[in-house]
C-alpha atoms as a PDB file:
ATOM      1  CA  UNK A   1      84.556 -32.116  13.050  1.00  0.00           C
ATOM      2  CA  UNK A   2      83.164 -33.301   9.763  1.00  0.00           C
ATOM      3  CA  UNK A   3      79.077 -32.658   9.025  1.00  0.00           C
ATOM      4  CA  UNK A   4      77.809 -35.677   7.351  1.00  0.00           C
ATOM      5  CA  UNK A   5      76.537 -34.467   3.563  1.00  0.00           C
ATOM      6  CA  UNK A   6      73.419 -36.350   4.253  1.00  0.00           C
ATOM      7  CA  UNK A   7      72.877 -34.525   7.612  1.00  0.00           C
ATOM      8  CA  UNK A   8      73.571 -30.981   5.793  1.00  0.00           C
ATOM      9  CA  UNK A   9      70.859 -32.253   2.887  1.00  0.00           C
ATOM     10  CA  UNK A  10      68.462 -33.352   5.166  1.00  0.00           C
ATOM     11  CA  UNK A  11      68.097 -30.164   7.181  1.00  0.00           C
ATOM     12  CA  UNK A  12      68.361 -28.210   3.687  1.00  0.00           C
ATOM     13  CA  UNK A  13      65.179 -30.014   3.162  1.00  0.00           C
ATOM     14  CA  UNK A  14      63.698 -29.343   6.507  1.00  0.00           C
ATOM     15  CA  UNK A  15      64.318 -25.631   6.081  1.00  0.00           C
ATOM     16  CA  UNK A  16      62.799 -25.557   2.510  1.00  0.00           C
ATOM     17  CA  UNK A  17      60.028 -27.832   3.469  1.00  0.00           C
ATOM     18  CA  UNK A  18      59.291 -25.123   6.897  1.00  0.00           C
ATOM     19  CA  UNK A  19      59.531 -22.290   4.444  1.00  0.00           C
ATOM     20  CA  UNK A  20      56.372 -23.622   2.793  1.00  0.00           C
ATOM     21  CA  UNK A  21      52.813 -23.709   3.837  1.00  0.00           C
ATOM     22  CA  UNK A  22      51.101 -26.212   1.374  1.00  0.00           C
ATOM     23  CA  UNK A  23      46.754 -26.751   0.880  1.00  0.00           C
ATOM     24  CA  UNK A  24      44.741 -28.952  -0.499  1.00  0.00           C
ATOM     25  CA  UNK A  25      41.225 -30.033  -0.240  1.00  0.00           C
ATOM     26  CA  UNK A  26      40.596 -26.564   1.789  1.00  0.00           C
ATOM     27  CA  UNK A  27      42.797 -27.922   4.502  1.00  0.00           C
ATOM     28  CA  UNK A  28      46.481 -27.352   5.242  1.00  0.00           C
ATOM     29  CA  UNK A  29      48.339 -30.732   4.134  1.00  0.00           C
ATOM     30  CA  UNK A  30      52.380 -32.008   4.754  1.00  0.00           C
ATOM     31  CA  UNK A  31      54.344 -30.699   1.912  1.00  0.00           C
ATOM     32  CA  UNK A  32      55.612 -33.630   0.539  1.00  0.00           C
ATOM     33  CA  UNK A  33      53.019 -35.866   0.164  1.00  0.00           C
ATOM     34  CA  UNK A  34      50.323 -33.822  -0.046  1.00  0.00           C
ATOM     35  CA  UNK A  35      47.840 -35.710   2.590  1.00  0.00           C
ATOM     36  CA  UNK A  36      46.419 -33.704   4.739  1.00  0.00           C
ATOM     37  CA  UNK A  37      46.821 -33.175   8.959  1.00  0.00           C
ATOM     38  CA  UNK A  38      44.692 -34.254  10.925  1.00  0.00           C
ATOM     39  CA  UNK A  39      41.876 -32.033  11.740  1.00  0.00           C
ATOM     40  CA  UNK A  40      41.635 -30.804  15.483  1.00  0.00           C
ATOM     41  CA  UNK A  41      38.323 -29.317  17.404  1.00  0.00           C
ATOM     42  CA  UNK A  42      37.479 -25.930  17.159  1.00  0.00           C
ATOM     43  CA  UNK A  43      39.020 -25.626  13.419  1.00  0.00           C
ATOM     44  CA  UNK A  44      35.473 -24.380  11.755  1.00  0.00           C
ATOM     45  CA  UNK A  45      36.142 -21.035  10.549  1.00  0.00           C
ATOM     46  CA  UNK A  46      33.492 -18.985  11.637  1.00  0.00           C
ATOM     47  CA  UNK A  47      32.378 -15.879  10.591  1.00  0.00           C
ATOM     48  CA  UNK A  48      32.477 -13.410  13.837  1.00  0.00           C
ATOM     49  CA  UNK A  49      31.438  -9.560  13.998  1.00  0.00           C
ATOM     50  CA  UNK A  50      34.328  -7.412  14.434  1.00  0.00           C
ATOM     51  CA  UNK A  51      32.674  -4.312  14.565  1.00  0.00           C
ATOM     52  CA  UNK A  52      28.947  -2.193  14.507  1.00  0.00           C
ATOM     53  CA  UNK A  53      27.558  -1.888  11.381  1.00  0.00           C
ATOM     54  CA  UNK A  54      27.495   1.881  10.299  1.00  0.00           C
ATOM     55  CA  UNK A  55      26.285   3.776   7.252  1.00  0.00           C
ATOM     56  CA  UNK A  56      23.170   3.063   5.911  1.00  0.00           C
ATOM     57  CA  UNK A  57      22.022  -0.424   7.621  1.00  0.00           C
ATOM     58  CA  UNK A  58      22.804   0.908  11.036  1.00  0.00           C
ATOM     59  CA  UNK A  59      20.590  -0.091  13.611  1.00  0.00           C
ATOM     60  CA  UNK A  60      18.394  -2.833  11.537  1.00  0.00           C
ATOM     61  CA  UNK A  61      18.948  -5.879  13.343  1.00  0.00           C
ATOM     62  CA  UNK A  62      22.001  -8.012  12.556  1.00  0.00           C
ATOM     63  CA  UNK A  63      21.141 -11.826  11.540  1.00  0.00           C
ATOM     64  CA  UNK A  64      23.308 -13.400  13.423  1.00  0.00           C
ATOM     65  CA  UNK A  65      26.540 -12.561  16.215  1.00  0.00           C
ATOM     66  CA  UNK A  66      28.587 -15.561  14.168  1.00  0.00           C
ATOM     67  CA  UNK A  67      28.176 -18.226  11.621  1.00  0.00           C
ATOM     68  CA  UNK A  68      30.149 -21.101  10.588  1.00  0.00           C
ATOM     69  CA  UNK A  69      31.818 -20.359   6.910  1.00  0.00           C
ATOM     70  CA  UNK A  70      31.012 -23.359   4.635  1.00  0.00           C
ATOM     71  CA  UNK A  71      34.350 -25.510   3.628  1.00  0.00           C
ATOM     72  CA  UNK A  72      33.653 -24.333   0.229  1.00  0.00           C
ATOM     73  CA  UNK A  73      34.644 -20.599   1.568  1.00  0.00           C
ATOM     74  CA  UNK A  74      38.108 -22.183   2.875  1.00  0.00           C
ATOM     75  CA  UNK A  75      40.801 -21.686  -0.033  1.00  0.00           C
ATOM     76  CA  UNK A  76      39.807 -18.309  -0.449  1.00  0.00           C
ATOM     77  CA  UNK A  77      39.783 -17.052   3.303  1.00  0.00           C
ATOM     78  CA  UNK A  78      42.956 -18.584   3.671  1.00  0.00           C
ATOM     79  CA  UNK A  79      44.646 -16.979   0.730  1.00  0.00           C
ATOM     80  CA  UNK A  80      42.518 -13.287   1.367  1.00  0.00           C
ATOM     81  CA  UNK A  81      44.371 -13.823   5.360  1.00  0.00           C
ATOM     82  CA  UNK A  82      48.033 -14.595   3.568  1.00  0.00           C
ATOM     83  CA  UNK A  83      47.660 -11.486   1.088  1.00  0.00           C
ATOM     84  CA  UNK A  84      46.870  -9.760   4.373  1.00  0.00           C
ATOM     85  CA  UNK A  85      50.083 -11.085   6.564  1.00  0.00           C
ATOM     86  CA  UNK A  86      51.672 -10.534   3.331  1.00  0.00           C
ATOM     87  CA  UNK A  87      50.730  -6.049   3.338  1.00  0.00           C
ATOM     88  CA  UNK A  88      51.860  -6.396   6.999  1.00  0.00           C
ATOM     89  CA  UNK A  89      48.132  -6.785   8.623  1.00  0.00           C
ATOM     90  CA  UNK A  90      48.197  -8.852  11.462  1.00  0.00           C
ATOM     91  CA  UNK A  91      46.040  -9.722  14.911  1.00  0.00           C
ATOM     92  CA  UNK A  92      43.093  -7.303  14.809  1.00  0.00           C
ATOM     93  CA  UNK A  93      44.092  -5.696  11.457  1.00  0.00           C
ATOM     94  CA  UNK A  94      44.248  -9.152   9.905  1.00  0.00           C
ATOM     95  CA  UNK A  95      41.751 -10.209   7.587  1.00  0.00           C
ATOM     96  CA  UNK A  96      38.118 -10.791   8.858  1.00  0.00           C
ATOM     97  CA  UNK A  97      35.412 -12.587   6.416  1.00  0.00           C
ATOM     98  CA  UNK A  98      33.151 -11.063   7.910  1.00  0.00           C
ATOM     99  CA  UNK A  99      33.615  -7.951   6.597  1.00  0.00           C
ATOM    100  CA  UNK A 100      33.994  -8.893   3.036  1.00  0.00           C
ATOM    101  CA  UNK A 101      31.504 -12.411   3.062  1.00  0.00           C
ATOM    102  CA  UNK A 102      27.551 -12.062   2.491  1.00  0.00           C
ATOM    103  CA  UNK A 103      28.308  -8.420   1.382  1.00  0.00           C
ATOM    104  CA  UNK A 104      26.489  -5.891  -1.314  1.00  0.00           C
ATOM    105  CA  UNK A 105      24.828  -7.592  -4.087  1.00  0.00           C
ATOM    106  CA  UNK A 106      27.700  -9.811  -5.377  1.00  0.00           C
ATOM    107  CA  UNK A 107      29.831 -10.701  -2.509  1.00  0.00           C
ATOM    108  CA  UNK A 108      28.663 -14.651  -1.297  1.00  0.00           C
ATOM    109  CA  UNK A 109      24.920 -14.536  -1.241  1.00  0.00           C
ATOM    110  CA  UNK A 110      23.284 -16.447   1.198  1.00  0.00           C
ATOM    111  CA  UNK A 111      21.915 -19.415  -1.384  1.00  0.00           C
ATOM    112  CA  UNK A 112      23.050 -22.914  -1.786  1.00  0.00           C
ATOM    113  CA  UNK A 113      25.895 -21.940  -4.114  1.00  0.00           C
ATOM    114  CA  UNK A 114      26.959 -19.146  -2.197  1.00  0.00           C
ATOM    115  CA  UNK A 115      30.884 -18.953  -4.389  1.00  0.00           C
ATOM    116  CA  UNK A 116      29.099 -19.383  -8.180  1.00  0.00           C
ATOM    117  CA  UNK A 117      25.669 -17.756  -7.718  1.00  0.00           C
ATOM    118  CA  UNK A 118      26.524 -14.594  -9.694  1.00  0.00           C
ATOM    119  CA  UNK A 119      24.371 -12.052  -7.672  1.00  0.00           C
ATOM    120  CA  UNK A 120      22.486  -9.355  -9.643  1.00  0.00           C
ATOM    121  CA  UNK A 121      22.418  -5.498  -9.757  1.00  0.00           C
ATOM    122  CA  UNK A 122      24.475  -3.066  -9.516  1.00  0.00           C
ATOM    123  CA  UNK A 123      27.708  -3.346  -7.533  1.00  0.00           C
ATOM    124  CA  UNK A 124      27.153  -0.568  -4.778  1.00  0.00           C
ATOM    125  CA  UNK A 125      31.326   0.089  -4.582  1.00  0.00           C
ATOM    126  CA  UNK A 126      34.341  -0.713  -5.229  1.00  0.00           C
ATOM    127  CA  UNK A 127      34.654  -4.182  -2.766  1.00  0.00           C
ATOM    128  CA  UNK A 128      30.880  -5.045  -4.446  1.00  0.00           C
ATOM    129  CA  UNK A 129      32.715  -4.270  -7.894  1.00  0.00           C
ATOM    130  CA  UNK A 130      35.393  -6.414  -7.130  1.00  0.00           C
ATOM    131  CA  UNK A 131      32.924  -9.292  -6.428  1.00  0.00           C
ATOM    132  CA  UNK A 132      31.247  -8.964  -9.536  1.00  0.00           C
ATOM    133  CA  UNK A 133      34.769  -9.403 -11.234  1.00  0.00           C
ATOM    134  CA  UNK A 134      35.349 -12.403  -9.197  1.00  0.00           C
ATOM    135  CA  UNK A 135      32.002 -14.197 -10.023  1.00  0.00           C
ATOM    136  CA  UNK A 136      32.809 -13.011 -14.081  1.00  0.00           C
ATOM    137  CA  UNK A 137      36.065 -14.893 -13.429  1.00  0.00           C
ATOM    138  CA  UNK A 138      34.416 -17.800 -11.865  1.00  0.00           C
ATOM    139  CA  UNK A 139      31.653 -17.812 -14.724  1.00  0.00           C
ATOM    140  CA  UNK A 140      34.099 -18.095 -17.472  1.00  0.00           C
ATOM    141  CA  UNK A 141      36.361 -20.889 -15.982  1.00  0.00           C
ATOM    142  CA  UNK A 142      32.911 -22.322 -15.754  1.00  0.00           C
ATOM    143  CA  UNK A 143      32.838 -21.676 -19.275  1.00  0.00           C
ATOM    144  CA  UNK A 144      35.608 -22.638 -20.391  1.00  0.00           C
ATOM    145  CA  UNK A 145      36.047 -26.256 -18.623  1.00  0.00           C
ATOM    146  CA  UNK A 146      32.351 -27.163 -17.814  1.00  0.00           C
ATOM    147  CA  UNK A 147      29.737 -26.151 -15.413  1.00  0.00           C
ATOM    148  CA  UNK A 148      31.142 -28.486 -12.825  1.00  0.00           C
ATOM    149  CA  UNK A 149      33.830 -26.012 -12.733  1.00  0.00           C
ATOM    150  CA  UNK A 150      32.919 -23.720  -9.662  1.00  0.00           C
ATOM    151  CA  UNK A 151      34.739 -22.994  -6.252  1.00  0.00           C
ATOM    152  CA  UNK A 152      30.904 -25.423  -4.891  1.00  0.00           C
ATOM    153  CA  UNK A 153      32.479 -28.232  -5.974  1.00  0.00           C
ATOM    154  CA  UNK A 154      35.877 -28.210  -7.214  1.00  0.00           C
ATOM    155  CA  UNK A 155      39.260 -27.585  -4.769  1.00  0.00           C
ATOM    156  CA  UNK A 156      42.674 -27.044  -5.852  1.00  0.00           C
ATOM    157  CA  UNK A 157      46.390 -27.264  -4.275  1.00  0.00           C
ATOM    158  CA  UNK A 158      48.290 -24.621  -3.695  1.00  0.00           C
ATOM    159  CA  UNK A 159      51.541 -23.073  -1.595  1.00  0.00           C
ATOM    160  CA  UNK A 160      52.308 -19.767   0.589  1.00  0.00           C
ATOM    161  CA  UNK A 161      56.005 -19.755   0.976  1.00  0.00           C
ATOM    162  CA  UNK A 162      57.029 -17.457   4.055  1.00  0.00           C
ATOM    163  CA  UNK A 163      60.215 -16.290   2.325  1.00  0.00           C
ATOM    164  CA  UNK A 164      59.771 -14.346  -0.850  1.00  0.00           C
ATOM    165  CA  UNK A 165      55.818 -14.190   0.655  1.00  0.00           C
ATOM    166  CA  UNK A 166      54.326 -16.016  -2.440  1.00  0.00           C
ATOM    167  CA  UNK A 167      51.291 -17.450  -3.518  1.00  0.00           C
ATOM    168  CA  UNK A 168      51.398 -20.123  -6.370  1.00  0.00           C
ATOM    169  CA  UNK A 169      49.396 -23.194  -7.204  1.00  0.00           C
ATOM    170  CA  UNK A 170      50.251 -27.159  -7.742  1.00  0.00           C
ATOM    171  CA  UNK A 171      48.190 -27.655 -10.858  1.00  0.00           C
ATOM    172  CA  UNK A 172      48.616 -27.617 -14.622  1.00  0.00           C
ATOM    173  CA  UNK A 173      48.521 -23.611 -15.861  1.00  0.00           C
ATOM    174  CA  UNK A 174      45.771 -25.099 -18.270  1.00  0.00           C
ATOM    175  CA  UNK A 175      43.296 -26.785 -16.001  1.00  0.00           C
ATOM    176  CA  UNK A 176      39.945 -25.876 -14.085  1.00  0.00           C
ATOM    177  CA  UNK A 177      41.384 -25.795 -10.816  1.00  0.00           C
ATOM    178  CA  UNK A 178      44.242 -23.893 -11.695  1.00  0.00           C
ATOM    179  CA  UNK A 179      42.116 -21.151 -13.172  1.00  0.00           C
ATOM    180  CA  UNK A 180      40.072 -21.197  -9.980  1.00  0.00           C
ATOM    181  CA  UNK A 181      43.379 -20.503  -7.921  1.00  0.00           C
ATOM    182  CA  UNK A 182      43.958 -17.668 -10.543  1.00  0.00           C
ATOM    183  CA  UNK A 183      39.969 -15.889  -9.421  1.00  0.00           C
ATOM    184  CA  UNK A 184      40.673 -16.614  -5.822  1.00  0.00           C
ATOM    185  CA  UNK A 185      43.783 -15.041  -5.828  1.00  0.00           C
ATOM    186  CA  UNK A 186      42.934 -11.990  -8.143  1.00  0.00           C
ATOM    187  CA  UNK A 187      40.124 -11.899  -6.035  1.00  0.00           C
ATOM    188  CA  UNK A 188      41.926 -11.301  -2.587  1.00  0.00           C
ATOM    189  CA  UNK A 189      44.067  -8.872  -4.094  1.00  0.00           C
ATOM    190  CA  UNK A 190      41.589  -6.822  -4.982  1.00  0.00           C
ATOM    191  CA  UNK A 191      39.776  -7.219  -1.847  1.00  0.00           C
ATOM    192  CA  UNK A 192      42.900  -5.682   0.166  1.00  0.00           C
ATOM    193  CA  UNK A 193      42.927  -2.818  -2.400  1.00  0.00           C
ATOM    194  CA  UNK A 194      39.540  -2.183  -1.220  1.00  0.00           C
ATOM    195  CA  UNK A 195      39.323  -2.889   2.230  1.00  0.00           C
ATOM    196  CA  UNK A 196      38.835   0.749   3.258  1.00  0.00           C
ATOM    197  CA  UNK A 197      36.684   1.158   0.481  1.00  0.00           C
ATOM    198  CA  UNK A 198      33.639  -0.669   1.450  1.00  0.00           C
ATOM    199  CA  UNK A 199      30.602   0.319   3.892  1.00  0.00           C
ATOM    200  CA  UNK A 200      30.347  -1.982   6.505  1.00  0.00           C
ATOM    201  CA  UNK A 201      26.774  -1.595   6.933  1.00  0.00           C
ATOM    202  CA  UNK A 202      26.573  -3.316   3.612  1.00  0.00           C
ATOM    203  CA  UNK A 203      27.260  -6.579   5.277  1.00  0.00           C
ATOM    204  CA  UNK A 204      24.077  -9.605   5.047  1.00  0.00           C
ATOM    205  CA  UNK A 205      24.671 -11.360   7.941  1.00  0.00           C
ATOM    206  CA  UNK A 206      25.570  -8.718  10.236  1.00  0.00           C
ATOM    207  CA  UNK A 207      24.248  -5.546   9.296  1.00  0.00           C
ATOM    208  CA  UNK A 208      20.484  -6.399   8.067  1.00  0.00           C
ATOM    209  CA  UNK A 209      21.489  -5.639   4.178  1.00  0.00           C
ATOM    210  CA  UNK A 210      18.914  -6.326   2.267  1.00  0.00           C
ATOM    211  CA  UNK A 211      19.437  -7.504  -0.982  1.00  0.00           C
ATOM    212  CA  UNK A 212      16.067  -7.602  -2.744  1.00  0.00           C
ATOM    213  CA  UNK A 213      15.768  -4.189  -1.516  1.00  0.00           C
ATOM    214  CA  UNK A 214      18.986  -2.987  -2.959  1.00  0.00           C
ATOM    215  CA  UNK A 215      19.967  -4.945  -5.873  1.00  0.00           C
ATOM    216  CA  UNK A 216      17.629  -4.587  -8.847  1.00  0.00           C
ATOM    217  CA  UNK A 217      18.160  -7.076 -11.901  1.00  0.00           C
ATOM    218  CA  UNK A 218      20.403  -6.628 -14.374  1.00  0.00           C
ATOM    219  CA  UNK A 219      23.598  -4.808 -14.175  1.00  0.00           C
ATOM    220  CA  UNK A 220      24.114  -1.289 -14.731  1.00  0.00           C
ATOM    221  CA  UNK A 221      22.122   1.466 -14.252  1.00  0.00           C
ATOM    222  CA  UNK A 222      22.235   4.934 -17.133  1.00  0.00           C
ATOM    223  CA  UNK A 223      24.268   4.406 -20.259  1.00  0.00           C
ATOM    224  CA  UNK A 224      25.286   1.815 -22.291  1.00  0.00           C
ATOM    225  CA  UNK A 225      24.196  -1.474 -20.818  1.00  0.00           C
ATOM    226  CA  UNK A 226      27.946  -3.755 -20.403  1.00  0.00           C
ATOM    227  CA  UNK A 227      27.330  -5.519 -23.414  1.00  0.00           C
ATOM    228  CA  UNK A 228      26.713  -2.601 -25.532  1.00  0.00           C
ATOM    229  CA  UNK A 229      29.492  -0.899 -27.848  1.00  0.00           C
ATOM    230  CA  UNK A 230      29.322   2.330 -29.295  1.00  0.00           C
ATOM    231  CA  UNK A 231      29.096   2.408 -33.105  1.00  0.00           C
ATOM    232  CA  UNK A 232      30.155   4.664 -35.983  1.00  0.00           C
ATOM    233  CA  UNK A 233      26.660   6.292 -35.590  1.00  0.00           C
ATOM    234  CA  UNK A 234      27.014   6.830 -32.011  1.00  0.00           C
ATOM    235  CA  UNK A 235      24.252   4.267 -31.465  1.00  0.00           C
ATOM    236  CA  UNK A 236      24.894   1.714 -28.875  1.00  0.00           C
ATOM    237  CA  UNK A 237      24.569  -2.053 -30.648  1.00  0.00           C
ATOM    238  CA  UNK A 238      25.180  -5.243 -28.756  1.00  0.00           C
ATOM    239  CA  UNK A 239      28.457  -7.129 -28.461  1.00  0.00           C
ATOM    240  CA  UNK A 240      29.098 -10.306 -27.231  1.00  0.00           C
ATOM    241  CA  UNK A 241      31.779  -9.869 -24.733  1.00  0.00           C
ATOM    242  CA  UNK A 242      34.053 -13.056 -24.681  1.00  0.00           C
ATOM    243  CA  UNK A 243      36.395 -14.646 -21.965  1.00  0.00           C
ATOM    244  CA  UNK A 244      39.672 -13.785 -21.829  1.00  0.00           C
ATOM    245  CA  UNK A 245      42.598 -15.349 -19.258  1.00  0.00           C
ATOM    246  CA  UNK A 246      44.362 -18.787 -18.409  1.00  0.00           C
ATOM    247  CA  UNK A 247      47.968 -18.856 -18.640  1.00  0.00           C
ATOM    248  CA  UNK A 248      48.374 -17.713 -14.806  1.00  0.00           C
ATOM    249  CA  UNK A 249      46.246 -15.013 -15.504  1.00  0.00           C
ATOM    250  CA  UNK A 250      42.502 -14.638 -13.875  1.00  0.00           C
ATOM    251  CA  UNK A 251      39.701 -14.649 -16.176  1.00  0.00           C
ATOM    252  CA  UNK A 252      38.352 -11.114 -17.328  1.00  0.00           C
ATOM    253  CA  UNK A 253      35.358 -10.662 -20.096  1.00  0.00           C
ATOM    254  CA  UNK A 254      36.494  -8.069 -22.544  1.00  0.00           C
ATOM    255  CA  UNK A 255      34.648  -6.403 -25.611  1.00  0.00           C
ATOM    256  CA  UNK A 256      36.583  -8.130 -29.028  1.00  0.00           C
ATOM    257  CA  UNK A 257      35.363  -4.760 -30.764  1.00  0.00           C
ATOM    258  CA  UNK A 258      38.037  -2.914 -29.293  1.00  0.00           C
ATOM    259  CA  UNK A 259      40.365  -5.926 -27.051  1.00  0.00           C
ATOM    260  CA  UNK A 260      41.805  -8.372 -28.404  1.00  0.00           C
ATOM    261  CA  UNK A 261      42.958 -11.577 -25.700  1.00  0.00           C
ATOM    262  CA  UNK A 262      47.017 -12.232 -25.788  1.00  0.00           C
ATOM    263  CA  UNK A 263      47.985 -14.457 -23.485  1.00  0.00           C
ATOM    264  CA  UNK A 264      45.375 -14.835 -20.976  1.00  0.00           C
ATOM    265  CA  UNK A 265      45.559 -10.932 -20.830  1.00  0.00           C
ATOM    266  CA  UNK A 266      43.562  -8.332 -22.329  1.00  0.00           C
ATOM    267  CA  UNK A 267      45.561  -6.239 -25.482  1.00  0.00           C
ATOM    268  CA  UNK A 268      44.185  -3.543 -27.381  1.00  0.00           C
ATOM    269  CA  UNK A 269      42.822  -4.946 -30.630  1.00  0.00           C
ATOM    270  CA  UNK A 270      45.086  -2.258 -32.548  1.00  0.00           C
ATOM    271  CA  UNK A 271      47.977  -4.064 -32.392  1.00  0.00           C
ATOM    272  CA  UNK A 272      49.824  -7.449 -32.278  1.00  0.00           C
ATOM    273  CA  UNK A 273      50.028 -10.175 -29.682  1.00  0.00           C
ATOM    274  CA  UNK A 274      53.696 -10.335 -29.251  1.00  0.00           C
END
């Protein structure tokens, strides 16, 4: 019995097109045209608490038992629950945002630009540090392509393919939204590295964290301030530290006295871009 070619083509397409989960807007659209489903009750993400806070929070009163994440919060939750399905963490080991949103003194604060606000202080470990680096990402594609630029305003397409488990984005490698892709992603990644890192006590909504309590301005805290550079003298003098990233790469700020940026990636300044 002869299989029509078109037949064979056709369900080719099917499986590619079923291989592919495809986003845009913050919602989950159809592959091809990019429009999105339509959007059924009860799909708010919500931010629920998983466990009791511990560590140095426990017992203060939590804020609330769950809130509603703001759409804004969408790309990123969804990506931060594929890099999770993606390590093999599923059902109650999969991702939660409510351990990771509202969190320390850079993680989400609760203001009206919860994704761009930068946050101030100190990051109190390695989750808050990888928050910080997320909103220094965030401030230079800001920088870089205007201050309309944030994850508040701006949305982006991208695809999870089941097969090789992949994350990639729809938009030109040089653009604002495809350098916001770049932070969100980075930013997930690093998240999963420290999931077992963090103190959940350190949690806003849940946990009674206070941030004005915790979080003095400025960053740092003892030795050179992060803008500083060591000079011949052993004196510390300031240095503007510049963007460096693009090219598929998430933005990082690095010190030009001793990086140099090739690439989108941060080089050694003794040396040669190659």
């Amino acid at each position: 019995m002869k299989v029509s070619s078109v037949f064979l083509a056709t369900a080719a397409n099917a499986q590619i097109l079923d291989d592919e989960e495809c986003y845009s807007g913050r919602v989950r659209v159809d592959c091809e045209t990019f429009q999105p489903f339509p959007v059924l009750a009860g799909d708010v993400l919500q931010l629920r608490r998983r466990k009791k806070g511990k560590g140095k929070n426990e017992g203060k009163k939590p804020r609330e038992d769950k809130v509603d994440i703001p759409s804004t919060y969408g790309d990123l939750a969804t990506i931060a629950g594929k890099v999770w399905n993606i390590n093999g963490l599923k059902k109650k080991e999969s991702f939660n945002a409510a351990d990771y949103w509202a969190y320390g003194c850079f993680c989400h604060q609760l203001t009206g630009k919860p994704m761009s606000d930068i946050g101030k202080g100190k990051p109190i470990d390695a989750l808050d540090t990888a928050c910080h680096s997320y909103k220094v990402c965030l401030s230079c594609a800001a920088s870089q392509f205007g201050k309309s630029c944030t994850n508040d305003d701006v949305s982006y397409r991208w695809v999870y393919k089941r097969r090789n488990k992949s994350i990639y984005t729809k938009e030109g490698e040089k653009s604002c939204e495809a350098s916001l892709f770049n932070c969100d992603l980075a930013f997930a990644e690093q998240m999963f590295g420290s999931r077992e890192l963090s103190d959940s006590g350190s949690g806003q909504w849940f946990n009674g964290f206070d941030e004005n309590e915790s979080c003095s301005n400025g960053v740092g805290g003892g030795g050179a301030p992060s803008n500083s550079s060591a000079s011949s003298q052993g004196r510390f003098v300031a240095v503007e530290h510049q963007c460096c990233g693009g090219f598929g790469n998430p933005f990082v700020k690095i010190n030009p006295a001793t990086q140099q940026c090739c690439s989108g990636k941060a080089a050694s300044v003794e040396g040669y871009c190659t």
